[in-house]
C-alpha atoms as a PDB file:
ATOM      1  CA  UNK A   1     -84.595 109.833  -4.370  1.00  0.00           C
ATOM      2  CA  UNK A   2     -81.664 111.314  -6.327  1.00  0.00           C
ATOM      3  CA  UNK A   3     -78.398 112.138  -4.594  1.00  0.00           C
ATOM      4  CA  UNK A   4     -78.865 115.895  -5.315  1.00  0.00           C
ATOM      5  CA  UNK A   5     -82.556 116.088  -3.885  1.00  0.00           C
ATOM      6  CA  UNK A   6     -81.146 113.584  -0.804  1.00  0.00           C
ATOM      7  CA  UNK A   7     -78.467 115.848  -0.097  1.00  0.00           C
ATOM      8  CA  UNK A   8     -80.751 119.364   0.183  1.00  0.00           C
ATOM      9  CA  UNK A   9     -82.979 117.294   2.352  1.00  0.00           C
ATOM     10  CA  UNK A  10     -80.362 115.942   4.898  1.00  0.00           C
ATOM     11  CA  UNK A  11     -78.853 119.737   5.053  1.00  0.00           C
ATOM     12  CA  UNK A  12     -82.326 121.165   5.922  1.00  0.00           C
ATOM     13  CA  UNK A  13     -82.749 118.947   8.660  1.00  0.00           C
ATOM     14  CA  UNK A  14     -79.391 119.286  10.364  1.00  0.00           C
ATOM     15  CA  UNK A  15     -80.155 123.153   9.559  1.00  0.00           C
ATOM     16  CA  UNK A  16     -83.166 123.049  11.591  1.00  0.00           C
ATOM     17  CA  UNK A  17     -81.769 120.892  14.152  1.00  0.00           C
ATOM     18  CA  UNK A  18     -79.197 122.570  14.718  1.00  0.00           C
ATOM     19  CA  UNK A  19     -81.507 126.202  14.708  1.00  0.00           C
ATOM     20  CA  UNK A  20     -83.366 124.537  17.710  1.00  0.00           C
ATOM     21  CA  UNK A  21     -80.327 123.171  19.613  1.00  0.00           C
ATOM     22  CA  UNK A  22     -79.018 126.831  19.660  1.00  0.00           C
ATOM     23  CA  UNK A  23     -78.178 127.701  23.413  1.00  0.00           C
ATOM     24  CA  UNK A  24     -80.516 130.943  24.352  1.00  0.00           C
ATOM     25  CA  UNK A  25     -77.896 132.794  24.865  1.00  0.00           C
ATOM     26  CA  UNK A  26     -75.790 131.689  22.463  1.00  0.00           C
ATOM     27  CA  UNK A  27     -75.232 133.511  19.142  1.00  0.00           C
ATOM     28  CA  UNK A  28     -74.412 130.517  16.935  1.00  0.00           C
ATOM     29  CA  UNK A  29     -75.723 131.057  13.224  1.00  0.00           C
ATOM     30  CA  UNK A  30     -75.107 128.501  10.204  1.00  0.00           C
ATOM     31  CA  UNK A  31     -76.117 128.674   6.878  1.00  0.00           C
ATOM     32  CA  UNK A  32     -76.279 125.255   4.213  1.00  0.00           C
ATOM     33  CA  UNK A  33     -72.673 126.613   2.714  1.00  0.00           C
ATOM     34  CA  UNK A  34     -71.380 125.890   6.785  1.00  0.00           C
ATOM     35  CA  UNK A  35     -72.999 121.744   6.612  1.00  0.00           C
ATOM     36  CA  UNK A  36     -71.502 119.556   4.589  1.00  0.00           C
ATOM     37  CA  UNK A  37     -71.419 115.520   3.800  1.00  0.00           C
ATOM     38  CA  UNK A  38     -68.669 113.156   5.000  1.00  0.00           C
ATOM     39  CA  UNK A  39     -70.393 110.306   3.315  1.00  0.00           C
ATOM     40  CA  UNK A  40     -73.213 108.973   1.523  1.00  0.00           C
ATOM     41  CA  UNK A  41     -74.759 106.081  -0.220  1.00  0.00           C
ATOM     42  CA  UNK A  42     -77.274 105.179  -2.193  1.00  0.00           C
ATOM     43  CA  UNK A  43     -78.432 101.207  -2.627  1.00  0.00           C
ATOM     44  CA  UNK A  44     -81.696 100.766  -4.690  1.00  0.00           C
ATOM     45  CA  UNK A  45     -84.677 103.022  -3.362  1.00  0.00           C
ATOM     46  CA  UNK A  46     -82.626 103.690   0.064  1.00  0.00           C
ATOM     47  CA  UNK A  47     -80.330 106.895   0.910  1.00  0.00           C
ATOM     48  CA  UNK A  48     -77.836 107.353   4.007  1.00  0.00           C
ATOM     49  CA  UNK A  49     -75.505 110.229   4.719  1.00  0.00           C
ATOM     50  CA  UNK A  50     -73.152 111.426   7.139  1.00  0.00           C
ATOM     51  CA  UNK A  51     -73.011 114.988   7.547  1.00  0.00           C
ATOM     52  CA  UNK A  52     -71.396 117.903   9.723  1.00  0.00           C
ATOM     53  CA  UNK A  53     -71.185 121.149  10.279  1.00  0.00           C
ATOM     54  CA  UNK A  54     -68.063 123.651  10.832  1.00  0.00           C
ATOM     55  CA  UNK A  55     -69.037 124.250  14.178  1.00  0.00           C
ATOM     56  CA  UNK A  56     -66.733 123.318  17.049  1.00  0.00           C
ATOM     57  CA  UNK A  57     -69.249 121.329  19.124  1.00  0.00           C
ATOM     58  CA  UNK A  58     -67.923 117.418  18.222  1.00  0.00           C
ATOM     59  CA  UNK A  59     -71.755 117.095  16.579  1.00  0.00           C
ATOM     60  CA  UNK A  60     -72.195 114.423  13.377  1.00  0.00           C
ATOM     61  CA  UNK A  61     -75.581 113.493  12.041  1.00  0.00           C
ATOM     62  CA  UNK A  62     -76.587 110.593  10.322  1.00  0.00           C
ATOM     63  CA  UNK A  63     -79.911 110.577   7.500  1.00  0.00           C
ATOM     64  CA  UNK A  64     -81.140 107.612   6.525  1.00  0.00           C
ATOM     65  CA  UNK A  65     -83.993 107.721   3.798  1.00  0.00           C
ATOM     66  CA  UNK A  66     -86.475 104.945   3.247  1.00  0.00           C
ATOM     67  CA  UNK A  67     -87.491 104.822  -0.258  1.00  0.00           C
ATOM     68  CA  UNK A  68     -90.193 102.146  -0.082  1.00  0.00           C
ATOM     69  CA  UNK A  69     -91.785 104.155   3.239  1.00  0.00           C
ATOM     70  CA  UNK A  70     -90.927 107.399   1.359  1.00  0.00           C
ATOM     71  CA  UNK A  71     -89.678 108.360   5.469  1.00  0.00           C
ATOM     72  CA  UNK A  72     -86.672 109.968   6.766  1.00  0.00           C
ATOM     73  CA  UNK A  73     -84.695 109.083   9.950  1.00  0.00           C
ATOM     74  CA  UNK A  74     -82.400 111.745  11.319  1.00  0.00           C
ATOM     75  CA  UNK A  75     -79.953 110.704  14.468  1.00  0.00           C
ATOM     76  CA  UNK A  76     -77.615 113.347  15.934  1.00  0.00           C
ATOM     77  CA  UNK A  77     -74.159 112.039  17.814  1.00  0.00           C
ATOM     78  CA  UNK A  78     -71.618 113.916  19.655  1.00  0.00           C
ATOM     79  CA  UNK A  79     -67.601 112.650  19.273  1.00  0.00           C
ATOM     80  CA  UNK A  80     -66.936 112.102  22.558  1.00  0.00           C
ATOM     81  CA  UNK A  81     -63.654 110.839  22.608  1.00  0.00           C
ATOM     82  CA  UNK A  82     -60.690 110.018  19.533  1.00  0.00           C
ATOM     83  CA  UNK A  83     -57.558 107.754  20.386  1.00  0.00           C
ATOM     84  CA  UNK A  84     -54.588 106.954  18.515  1.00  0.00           C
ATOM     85  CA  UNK A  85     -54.047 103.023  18.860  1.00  0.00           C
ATOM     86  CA  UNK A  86     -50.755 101.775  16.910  1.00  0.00           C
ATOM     87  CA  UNK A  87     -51.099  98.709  15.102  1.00  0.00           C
ATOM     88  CA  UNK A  88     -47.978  96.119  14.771  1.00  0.00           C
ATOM     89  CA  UNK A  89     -48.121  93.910  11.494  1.00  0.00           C
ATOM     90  CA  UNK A  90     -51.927  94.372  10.884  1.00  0.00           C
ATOM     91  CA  UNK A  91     -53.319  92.855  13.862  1.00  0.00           C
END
């Protein structure tokens, strides 16, 4: 699958998970402009990509396309934590 086609694909399916995993209450609306990739690859028939969204909820996604199944895997994370560590002379 080309990069172009890959990326629509992985932005529809945060889209929609992210449409279900609205609170009730909550008022939250995206559209495709608001997700965007922080990564992705391409090696031989395969596809992965890293994407998120401008919301403020700590959520990053992960798409991994399997070109010889022709499937699509789709794994949501939440950041729960980011430290500083300070590394002296590269080790």
């Amino acid at each position: 699958m080309d990069n172009k086609k890959f990326e629509q694909l992985c932005k529809n399916t945060v889209y929609e998970y992210v449409a279900e995993h609205v609170p009730e209450d909550g008022e939250i609306s995206i559209t495709h402009d608001d997700i965007y990739v922080v990564w992705m690859c391409k090696t031989l028939q395969n596809n992965k990509a890293l994407l998120s969204t401008t919301l403020h909820d700590g959520m990053y996604y992960e798409c991994t396309y399997n070109g010889d199944k022709k499937e699509l895997y789709f794994d949501a994370y939440k950041k729960l934590e980011n430290r500083k560590f300070d590394v002296i002379n590269g080790g």
